[in-house]
Protein backbone atom coordinates (compact mmCIF):
# COMPACT_ATOMS: atom_id res chain seq x y z
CA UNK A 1 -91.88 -37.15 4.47
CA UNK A 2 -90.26 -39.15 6.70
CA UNK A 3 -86.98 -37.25 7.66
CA UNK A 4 -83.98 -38.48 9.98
CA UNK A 5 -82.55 -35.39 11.68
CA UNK A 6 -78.56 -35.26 12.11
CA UNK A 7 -77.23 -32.88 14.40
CA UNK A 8 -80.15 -32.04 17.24
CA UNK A 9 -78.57 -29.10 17.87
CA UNK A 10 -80.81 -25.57 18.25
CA UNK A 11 -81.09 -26.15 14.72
CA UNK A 12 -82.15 -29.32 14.52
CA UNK A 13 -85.05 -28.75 17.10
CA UNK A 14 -86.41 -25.85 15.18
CA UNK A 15 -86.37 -28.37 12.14
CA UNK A 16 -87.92 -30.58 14.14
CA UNK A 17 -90.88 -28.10 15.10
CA UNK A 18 -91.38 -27.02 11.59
CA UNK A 19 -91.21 -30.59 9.99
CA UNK A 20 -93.81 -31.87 12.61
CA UNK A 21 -95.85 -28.59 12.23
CA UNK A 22 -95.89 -29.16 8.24
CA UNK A 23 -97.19 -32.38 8.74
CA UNK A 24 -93.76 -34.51 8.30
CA UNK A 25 -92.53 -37.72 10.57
CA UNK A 26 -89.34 -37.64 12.13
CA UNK A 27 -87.84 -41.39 11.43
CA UNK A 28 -84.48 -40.39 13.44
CA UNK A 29 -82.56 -38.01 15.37
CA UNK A 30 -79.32 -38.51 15.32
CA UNK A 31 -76.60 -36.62 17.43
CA UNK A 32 -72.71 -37.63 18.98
CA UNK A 33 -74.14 -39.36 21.92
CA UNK A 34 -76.18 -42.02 19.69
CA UNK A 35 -74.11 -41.94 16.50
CA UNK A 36 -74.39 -45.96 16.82
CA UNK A 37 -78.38 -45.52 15.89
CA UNK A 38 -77.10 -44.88 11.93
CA UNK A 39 -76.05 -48.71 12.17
CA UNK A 40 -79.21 -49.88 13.49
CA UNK A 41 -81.19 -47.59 10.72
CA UNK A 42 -83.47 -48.88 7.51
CA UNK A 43 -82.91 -46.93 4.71
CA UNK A 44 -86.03 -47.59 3.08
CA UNK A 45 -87.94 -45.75 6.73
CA UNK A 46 -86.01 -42.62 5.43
CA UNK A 47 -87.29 -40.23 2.63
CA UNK A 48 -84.31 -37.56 3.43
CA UNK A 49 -82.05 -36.72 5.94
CA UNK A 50 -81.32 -33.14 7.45
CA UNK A 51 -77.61 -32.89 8.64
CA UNK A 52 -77.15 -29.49 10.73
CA UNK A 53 -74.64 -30.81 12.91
CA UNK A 54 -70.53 -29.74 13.77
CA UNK A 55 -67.82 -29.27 11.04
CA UNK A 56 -65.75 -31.77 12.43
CA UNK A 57 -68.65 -34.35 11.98
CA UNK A 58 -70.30 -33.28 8.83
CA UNK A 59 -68.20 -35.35 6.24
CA UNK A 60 -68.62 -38.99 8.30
CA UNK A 61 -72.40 -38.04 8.46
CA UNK A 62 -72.97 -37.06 5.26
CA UNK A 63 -71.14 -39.72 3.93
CA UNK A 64 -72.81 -42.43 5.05
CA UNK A 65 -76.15 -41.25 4.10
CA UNK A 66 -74.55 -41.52 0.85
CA UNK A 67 -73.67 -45.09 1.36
CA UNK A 68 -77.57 -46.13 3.10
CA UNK A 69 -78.58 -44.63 -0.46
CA UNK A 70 -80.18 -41.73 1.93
CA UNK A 71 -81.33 -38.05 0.01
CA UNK A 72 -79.30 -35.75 2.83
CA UNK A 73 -79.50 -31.90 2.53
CA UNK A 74 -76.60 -30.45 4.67
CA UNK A 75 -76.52 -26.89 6.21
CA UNK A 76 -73.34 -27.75 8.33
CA UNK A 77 -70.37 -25.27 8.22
CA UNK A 78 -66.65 -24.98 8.17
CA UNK A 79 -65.63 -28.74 6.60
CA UNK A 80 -66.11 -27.56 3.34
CA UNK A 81 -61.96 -28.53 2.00
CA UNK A 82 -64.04 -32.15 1.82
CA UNK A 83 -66.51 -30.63 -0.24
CA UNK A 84 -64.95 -32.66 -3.20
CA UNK A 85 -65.18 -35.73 -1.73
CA UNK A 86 -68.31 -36.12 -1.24
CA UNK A 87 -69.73 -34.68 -4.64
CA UNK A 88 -67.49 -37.28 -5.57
CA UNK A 89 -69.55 -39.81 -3.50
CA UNK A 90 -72.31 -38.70 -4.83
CA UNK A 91 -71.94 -39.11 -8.08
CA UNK A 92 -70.57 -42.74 -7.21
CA UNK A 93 -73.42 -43.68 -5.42
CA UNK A 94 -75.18 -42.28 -7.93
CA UNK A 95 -76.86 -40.31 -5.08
CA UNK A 96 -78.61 -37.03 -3.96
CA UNK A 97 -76.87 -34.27 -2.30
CA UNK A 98 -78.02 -30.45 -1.13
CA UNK A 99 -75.41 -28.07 0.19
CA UNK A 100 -76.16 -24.66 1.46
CA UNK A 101 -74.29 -22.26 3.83
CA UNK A 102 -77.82 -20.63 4.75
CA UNK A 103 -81.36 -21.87 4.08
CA UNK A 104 -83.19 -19.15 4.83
CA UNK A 105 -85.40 -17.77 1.64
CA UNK A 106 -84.53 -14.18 2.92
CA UNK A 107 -80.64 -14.64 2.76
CA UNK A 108 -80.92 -16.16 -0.52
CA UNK A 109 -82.68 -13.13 -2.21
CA UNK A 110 -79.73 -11.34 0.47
CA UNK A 111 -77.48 -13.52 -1.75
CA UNK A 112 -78.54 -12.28 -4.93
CA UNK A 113 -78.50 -8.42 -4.33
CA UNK A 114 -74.87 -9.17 -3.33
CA UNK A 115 -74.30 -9.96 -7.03
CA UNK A 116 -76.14 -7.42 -8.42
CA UNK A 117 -74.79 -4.61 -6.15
CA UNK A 118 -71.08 -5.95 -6.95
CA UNK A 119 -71.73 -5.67 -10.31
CA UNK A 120 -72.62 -2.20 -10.17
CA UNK A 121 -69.46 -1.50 -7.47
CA UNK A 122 -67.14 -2.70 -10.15
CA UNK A 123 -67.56 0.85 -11.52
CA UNK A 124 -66.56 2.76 -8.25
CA UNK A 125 -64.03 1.44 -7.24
CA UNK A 126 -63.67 4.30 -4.23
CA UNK A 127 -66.21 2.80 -2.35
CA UNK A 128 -64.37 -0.52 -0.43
CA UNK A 129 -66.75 -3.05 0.01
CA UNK A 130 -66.38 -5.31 3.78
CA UNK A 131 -68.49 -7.56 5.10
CA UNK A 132 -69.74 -7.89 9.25
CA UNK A 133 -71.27 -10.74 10.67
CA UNK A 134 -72.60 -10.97 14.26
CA UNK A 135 -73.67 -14.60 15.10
CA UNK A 136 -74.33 -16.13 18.92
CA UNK A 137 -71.51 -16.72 20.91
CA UNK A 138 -71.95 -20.84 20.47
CA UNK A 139 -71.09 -20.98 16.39
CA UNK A 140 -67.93 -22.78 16.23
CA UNK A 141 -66.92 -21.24 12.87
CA UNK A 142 -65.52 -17.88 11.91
CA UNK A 143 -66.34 -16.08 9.61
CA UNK A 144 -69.78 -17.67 8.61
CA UNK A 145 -70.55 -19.91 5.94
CA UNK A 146 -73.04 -17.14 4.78
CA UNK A 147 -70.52 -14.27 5.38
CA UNK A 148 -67.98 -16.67 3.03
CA UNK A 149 -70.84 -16.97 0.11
CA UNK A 150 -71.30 -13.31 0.27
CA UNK A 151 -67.70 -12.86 0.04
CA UNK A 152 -67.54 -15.23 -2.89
CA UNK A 153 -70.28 -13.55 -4.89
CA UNK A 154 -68.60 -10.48 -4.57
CA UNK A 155 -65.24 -11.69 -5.80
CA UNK A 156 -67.29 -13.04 -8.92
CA UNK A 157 -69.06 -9.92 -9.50
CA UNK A 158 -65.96 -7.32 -9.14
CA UNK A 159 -62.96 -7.20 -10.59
CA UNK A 160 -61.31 -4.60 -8.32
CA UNK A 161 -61.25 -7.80 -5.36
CA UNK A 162 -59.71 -11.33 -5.89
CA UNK A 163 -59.37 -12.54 -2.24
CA UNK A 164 -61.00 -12.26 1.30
CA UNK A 165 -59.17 -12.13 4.79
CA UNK A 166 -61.02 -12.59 8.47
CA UNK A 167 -59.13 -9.16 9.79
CA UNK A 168 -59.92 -7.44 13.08
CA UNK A 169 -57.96 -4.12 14.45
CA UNK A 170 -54.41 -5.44 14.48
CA UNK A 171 -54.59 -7.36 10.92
CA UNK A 172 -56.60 -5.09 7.80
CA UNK A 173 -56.75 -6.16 4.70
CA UNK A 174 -54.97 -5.12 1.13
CA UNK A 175 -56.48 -3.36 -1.17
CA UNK A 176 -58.07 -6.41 -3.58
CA UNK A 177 -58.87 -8.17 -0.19
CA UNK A 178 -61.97 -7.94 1.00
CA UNK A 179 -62.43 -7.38 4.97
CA UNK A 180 -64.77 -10.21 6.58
CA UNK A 181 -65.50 -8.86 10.33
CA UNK A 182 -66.30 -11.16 12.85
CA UNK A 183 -68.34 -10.87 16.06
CA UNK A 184 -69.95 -13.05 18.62
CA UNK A 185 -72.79 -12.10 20.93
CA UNK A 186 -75.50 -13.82 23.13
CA UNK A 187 -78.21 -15.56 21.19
CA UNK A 188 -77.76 -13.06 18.05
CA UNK A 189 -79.21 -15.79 15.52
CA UNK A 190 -77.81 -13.98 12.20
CA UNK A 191 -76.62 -10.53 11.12
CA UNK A 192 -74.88 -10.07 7.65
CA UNK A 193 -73.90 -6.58 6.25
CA UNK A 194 -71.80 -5.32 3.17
CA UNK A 195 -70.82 -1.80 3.19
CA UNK A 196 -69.38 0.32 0.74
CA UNK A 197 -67.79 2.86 2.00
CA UNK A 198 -65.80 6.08 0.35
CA UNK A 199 -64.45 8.78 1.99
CA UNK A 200 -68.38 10.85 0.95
CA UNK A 201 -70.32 8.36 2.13
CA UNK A 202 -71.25 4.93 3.58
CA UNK A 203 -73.71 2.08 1.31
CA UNK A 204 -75.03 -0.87 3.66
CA UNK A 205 -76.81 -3.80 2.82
CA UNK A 206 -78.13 -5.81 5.61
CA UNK A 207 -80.28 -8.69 6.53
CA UNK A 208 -80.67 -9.58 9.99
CA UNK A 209 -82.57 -13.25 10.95
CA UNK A 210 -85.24 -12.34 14.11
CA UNK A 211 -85.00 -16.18 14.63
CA UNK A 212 -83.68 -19.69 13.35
CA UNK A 213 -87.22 -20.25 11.61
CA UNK A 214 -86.79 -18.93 8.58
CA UNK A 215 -83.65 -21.29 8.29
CA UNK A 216 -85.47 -24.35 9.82
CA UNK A 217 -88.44 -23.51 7.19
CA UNK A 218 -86.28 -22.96 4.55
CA UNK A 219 -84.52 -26.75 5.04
CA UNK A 220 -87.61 -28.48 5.39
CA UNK A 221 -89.31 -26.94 2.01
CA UNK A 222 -85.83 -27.92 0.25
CA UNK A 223 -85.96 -31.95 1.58
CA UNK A 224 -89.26 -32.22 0.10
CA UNK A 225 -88.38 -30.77 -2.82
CA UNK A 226 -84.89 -32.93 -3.56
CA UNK A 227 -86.89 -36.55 -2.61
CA UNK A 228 -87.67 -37.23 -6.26
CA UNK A 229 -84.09 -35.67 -7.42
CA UNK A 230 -80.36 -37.22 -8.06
CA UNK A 231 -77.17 -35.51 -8.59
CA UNK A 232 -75.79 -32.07 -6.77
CA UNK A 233 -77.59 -29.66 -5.69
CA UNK A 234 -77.71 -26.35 -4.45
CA UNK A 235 -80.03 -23.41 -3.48
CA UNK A 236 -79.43 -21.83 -6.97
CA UNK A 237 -81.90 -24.98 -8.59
CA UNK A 238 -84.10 -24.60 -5.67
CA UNK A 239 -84.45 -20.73 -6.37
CA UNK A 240 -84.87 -21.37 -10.04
């Protein structure tokens, strides 16, 4: 493939390394201080674009990839009340477009025993599900795109919660809230547990990334798989 990188970020290198590694050409990296090279850039050199980059510049990137008729897979964070727009985009264009909060194969599976454990909460309702995440102290959003899909497939899978709240020790959540916990530390790279706790006993569930490559791997095996694809997509048809 030949893949133009958006965001060149710690995440973007590590896609970099992998993409290179897996035998992949890297047409373009793109980042704030050369945002002018997306003018000066032939579709047609592009197979797919990898956008990892801030929330407050996902939508503008993503969208023009749209417009250059450009595959882009996004990983990007926190600008998701624009999610709309550009499925809407998307289809206009009649275009190709990959959203995930987390690439990683291992948080995927993570994602799916969520659901399934849920499920089987719904019947206990003593045991109060919450959700920590522990990310480096450079992520600019809070909670985590993964701690947010967690939370959502939770929601979907148990009737006893219909809402989640960020809380720390002066705000707690209600009873059908579900508690998202928060913390930042050093180079952490990814730490996502759900507990279930009653006043016996304490369930956790926990997957913890040793490094960004199981993201950066994950990202690259989903652009080669979306190159011959149209519409919206997600890691759901990739799983499937």
């Amino acid at each position: 493939m030949n893949i133009a990188i958006i965001g060149y970020g710690k995440m973007g290198r590590a896609i970099e390394k992998i993409a290179l590694e897996n035998g992949h050409q890297i047409s373009a990296k793109i980042q704030k201080d050369n945002w002018e090279v997306f003018s000066k850039v032939n579709p047609k050199s592009i197979d797919v674009a990898i956008e990892f980059s801030l929330p407050e510049a996902a939508f503008s990137n993503i969208s023009k990839c749209l417009e250059l008729g450009i595959p882009v897979i996004s990983g990007t964070t926190g600008w998701l009340e624009k999610l709309a727009e550009v499925e809407e985009l998307c289809q206009k264009m009649d275009g190709t477009f990959f959203y995930a909060s987390n690439y990683s194969i291992g948080v995927n599976v993570f994602f799916k025993i969520n659901q399934m454990v849920a499920k089987l909460m719904e019947n206990f309702p003593d045991y109060r599900p919450q959700i920590e995440e522990i990310h480096h102290i450079h992520k600019k959003d809070s909670p985590s795109g993964t701690a947010i899909t967690l939370a959502e497939g939770i929601i979907a899978n148990n009737k006893n919660i219909d809402s989640w709240m960020e809380t720390n020790a002066q705000v707690k959540a209600d009873k059908n809230q579900l508690p998202i916990k928060s913390i930042r530390e050093e180079e952490v790279p990814g730490t996502h547990a759900i507990q279930y706790t009653s006043n016996a006993d304490i369930i956790t569930v926990e997957h913890k990334a040793h490094s960004r490559e199981g993201f950066a791997m994950g990202a690259v095996l989903v652009a080669a798989w979306i190159i011959d694809k149209k519409g919206i997509l997600n890691m759901d048809d990739f799983m499937s």
